[in-house]
N, C-alpha and C. Protein backbone atom coordinates (compact mmCIF):
# COMPACT_ATOMS: atom_id res chain seq x y z
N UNK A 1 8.50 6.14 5.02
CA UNK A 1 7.51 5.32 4.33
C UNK A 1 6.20 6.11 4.16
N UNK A 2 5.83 7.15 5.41
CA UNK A 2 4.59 7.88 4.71
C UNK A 2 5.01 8.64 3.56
N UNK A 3 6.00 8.82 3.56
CA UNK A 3 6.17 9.88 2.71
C UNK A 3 5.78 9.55 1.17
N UNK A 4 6.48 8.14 1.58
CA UNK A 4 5.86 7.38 -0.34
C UNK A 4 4.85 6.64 -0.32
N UNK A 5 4.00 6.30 0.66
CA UNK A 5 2.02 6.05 0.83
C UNK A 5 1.17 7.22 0.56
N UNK A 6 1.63 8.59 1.20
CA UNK A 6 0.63 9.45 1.23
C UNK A 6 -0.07 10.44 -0.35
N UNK A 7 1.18 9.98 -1.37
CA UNK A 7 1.03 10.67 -2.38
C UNK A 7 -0.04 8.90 -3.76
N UNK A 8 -0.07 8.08 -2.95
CA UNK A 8 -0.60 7.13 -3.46
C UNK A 8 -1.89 7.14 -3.66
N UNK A 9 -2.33 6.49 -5.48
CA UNK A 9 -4.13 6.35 -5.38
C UNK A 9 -4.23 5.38 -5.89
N UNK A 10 -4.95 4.34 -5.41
CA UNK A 10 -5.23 3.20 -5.66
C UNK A 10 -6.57 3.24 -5.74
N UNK A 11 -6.60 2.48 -7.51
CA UNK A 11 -8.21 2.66 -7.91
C UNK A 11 -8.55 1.29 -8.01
N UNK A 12 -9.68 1.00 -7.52
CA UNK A 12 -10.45 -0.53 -7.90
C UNK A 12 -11.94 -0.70 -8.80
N UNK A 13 -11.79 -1.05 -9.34
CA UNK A 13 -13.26 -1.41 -10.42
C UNK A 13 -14.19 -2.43 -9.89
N UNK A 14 -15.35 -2.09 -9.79
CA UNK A 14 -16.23 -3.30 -9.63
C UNK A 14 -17.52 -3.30 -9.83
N UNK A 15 -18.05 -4.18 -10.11
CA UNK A 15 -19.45 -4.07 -10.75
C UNK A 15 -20.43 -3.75 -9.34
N UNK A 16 -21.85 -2.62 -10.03
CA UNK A 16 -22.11 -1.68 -9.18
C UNK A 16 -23.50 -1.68 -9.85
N UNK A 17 -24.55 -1.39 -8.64
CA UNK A 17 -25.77 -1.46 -9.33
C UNK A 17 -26.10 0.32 -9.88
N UNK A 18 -27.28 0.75 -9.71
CA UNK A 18 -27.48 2.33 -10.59
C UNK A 18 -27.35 2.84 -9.12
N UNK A 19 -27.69 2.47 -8.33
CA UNK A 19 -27.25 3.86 -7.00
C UNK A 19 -25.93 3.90 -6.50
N UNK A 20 -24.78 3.13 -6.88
CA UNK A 20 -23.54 2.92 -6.76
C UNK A 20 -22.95 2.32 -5.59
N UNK A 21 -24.14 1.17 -5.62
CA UNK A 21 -23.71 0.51 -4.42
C UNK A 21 -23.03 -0.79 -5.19
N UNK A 22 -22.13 -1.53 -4.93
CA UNK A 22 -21.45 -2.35 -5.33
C UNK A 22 -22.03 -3.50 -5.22
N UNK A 23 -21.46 -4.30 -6.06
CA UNK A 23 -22.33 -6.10 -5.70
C UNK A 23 -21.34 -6.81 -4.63
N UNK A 24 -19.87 -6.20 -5.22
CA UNK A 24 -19.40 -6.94 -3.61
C UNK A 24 -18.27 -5.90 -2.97
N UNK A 25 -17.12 -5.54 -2.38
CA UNK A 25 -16.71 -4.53 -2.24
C UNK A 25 -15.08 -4.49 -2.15
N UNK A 26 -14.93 -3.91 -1.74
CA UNK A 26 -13.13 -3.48 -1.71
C UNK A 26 -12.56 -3.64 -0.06
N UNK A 27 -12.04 -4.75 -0.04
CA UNK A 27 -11.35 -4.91 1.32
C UNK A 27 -10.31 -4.74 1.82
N UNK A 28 -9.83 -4.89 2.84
CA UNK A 28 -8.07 -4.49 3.40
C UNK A 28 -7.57 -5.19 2.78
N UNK A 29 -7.41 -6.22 2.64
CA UNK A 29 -6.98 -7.61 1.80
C UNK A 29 -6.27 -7.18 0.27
N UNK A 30 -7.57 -6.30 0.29
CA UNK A 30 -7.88 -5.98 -1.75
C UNK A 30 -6.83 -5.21 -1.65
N UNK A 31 -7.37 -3.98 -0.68
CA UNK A 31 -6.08 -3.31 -0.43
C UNK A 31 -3.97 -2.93 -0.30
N UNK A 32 -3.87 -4.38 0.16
CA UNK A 32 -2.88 -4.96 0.76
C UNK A 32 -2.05 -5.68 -0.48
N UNK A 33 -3.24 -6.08 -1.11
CA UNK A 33 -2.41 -6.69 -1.95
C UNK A 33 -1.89 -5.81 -3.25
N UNK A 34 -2.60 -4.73 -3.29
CA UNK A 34 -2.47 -3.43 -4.64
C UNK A 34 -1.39 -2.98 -4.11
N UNK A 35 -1.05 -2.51 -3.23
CA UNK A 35 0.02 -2.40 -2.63
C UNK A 35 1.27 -2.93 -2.51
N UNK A 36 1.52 -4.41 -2.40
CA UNK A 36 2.46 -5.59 -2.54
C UNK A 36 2.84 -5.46 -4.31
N UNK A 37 1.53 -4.94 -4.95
CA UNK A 37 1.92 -4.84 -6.45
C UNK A 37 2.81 -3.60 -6.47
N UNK A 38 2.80 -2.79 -5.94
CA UNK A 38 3.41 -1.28 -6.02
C UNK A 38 5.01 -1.36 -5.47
N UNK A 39 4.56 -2.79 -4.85
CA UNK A 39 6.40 -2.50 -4.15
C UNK A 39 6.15 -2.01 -2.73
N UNK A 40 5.24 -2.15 -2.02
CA UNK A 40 4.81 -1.94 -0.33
C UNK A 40 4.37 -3.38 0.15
N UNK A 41 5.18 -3.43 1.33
CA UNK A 41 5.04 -4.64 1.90
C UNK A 41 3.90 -4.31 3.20
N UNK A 42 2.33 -4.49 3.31
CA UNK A 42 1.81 -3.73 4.23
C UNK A 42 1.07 -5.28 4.70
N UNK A 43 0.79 -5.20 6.00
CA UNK A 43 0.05 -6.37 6.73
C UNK A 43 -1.18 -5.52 6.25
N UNK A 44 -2.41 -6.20 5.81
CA UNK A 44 -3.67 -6.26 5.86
C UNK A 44 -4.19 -5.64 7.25
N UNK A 45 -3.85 -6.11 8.26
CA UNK A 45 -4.54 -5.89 9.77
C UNK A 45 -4.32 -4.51 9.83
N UNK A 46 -2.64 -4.10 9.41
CA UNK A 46 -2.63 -2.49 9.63
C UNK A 46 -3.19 -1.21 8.60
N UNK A 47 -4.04 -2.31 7.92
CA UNK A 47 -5.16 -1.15 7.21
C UNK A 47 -6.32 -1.05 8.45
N UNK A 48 -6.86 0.42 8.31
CA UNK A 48 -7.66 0.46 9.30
C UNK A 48 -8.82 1.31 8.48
N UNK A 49 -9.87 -0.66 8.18
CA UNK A 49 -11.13 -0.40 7.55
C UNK A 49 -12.26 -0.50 8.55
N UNK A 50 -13.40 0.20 8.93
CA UNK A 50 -14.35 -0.67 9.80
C UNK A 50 -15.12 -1.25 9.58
N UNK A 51 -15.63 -1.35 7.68
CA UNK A 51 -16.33 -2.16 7.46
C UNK A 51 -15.74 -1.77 5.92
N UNK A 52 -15.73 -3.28 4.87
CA UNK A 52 -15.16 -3.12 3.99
C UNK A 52 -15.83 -2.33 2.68
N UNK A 53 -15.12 -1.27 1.90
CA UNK A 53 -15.93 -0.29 1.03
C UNK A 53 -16.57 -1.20 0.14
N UNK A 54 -17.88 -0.52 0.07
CA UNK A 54 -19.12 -1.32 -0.36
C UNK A 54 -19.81 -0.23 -1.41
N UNK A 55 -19.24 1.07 -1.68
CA UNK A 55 -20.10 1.88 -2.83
C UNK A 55 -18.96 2.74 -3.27
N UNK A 56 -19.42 3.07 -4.82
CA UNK A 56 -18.13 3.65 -5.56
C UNK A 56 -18.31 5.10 -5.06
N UNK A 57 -17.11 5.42 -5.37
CA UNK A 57 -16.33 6.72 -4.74
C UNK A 57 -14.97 7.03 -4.44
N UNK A 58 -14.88 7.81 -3.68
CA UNK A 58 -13.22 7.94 -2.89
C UNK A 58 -13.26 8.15 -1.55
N UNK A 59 -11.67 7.26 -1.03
CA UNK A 59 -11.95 7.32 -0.02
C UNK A 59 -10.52 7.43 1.09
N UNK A 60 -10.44 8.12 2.16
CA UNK A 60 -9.34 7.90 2.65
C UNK A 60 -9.35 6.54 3.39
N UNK A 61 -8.08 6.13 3.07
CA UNK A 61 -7.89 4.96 3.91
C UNK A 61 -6.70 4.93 4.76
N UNK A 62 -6.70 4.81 6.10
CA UNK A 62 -5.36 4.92 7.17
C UNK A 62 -4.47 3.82 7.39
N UNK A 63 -3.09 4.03 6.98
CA UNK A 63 -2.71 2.25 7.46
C UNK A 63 -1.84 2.98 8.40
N UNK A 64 -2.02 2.21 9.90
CA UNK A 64 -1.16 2.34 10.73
C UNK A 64 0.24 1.49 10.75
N UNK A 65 1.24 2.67 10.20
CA UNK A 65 2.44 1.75 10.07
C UNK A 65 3.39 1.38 11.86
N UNK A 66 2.96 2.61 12.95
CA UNK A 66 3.90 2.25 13.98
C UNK A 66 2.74 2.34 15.29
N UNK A 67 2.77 2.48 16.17
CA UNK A 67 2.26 3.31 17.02
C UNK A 67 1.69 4.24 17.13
N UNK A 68 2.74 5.13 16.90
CA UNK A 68 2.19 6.58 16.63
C UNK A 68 2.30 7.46 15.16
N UNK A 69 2.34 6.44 13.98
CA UNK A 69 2.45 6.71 12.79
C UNK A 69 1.52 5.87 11.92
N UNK A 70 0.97 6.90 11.49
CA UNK A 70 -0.34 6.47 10.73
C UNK A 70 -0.24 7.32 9.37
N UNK A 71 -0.15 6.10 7.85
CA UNK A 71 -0.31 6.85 6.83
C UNK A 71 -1.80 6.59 6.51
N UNK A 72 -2.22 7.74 5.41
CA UNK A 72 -3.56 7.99 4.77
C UNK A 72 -3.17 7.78 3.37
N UNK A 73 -4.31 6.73 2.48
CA UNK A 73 -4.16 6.45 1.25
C UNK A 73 -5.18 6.98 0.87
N UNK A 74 -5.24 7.40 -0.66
CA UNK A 74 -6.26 7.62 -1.20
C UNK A 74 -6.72 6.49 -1.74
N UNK A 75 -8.76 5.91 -1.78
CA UNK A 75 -8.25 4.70 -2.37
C UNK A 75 -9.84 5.42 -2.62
N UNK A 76 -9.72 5.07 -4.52
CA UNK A 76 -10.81 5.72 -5.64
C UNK A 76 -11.56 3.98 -5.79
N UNK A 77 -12.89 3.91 -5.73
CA UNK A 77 -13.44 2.75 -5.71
C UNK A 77 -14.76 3.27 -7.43
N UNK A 78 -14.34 2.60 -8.17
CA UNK A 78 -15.41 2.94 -9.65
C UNK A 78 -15.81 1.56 -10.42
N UNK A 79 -16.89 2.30 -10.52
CA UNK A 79 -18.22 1.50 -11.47
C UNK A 79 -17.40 0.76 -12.50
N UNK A 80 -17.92 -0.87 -13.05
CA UNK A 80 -17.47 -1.41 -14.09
C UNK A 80 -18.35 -0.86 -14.92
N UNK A 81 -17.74 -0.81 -15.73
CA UNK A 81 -19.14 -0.67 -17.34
C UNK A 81 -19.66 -1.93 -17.62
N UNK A 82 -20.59 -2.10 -17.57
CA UNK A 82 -22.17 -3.33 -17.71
C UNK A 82 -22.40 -2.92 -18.76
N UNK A 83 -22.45 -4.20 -19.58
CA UNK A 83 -23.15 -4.05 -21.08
C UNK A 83 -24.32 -3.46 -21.12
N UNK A 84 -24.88 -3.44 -19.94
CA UNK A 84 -26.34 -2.78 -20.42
C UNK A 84 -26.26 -1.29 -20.07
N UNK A 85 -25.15 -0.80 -19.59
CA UNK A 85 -24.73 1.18 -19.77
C UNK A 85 -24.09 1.03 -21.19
N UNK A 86 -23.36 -0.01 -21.84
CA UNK A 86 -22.82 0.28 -23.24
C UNK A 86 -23.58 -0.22 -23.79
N UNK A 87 -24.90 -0.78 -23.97
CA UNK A 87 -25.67 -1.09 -24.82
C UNK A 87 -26.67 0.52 -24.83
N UNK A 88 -26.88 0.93 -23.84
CA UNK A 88 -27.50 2.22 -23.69
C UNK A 88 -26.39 3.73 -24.38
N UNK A 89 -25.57 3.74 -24.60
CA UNK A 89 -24.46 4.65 -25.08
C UNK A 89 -24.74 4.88 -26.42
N UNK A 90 -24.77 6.19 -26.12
CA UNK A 90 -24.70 6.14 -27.97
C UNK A 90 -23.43 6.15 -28.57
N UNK A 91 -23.82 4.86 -29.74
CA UNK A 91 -22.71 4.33 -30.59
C UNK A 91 -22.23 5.21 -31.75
N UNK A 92 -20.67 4.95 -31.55
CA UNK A 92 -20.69 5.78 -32.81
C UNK A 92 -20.23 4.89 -34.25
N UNK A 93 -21.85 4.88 -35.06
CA UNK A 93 -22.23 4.28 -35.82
C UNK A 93 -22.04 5.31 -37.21
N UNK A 94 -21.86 4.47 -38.03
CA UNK A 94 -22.41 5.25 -39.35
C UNK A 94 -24.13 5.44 -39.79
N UNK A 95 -24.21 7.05 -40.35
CA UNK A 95 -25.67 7.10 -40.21
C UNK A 95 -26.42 6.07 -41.16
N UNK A 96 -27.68 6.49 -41.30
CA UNK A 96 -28.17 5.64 -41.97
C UNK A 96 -28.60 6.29 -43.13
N UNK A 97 -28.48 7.32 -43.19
CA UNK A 97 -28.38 8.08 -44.48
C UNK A 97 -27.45 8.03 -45.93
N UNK A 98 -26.18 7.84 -44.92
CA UNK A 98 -24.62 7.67 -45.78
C UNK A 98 -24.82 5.92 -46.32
N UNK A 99 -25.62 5.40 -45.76
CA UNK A 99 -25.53 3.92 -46.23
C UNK A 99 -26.56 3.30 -47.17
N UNK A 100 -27.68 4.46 -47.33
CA UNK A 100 -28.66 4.48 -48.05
C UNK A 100 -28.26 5.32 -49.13
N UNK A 101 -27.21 6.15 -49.10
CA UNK A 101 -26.40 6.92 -50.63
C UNK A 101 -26.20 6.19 -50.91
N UNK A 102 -25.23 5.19 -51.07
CA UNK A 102 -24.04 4.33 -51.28
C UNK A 102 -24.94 3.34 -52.17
């Protein structure tokens, strides 16, 4: 079973202020259940978070599957796009030149 956790990346989206701290965060739970989507049946408890990810990035995450067997996930935590970063983007508009030919 590590063998098919350790090559795993599980990415989560969430809305994030400008220093990339999140408004709310990514938990074992969140975790557990991305997982149950993948076809892994993992208890929540045997993720081993100590406090739940709270700013975007990457991150290893350990689920202890036995005793003495512990897999490492990769788990990528990224920024939603906020209308007000795509209101700031430059659009790709037609100029205003080509519409003043016309």
């Amino acid at each position: 079973m590590v063998a098919k956790l350790e090559p795993l990346v599980l990415s989560f989206t969430r809305k994030s202020g400008e220093s990339g701290q999140l408004f709310g965060s990514v938990t074992s739970a969140d975790i557990a259940g991305d997982l149950e989507a993948k076809g892994f049946e993992v208890d929540r408890r045997k993720i081993q978070l100590d406090e739940p990810l709270k700013s975007v990035g990457e991150f290893s995450v350990a689920i202890k599957l036995h005793r003495e067997v512990t897999a490492h996930v990769k788990v990528k935590v990224l920024a939603e796009a906020t209308e007000e970063a795509a209101a700031d983007a430059p659009a790709a508009e037609t100029p205003v030149e080509a519409i003043v030919a016309e």
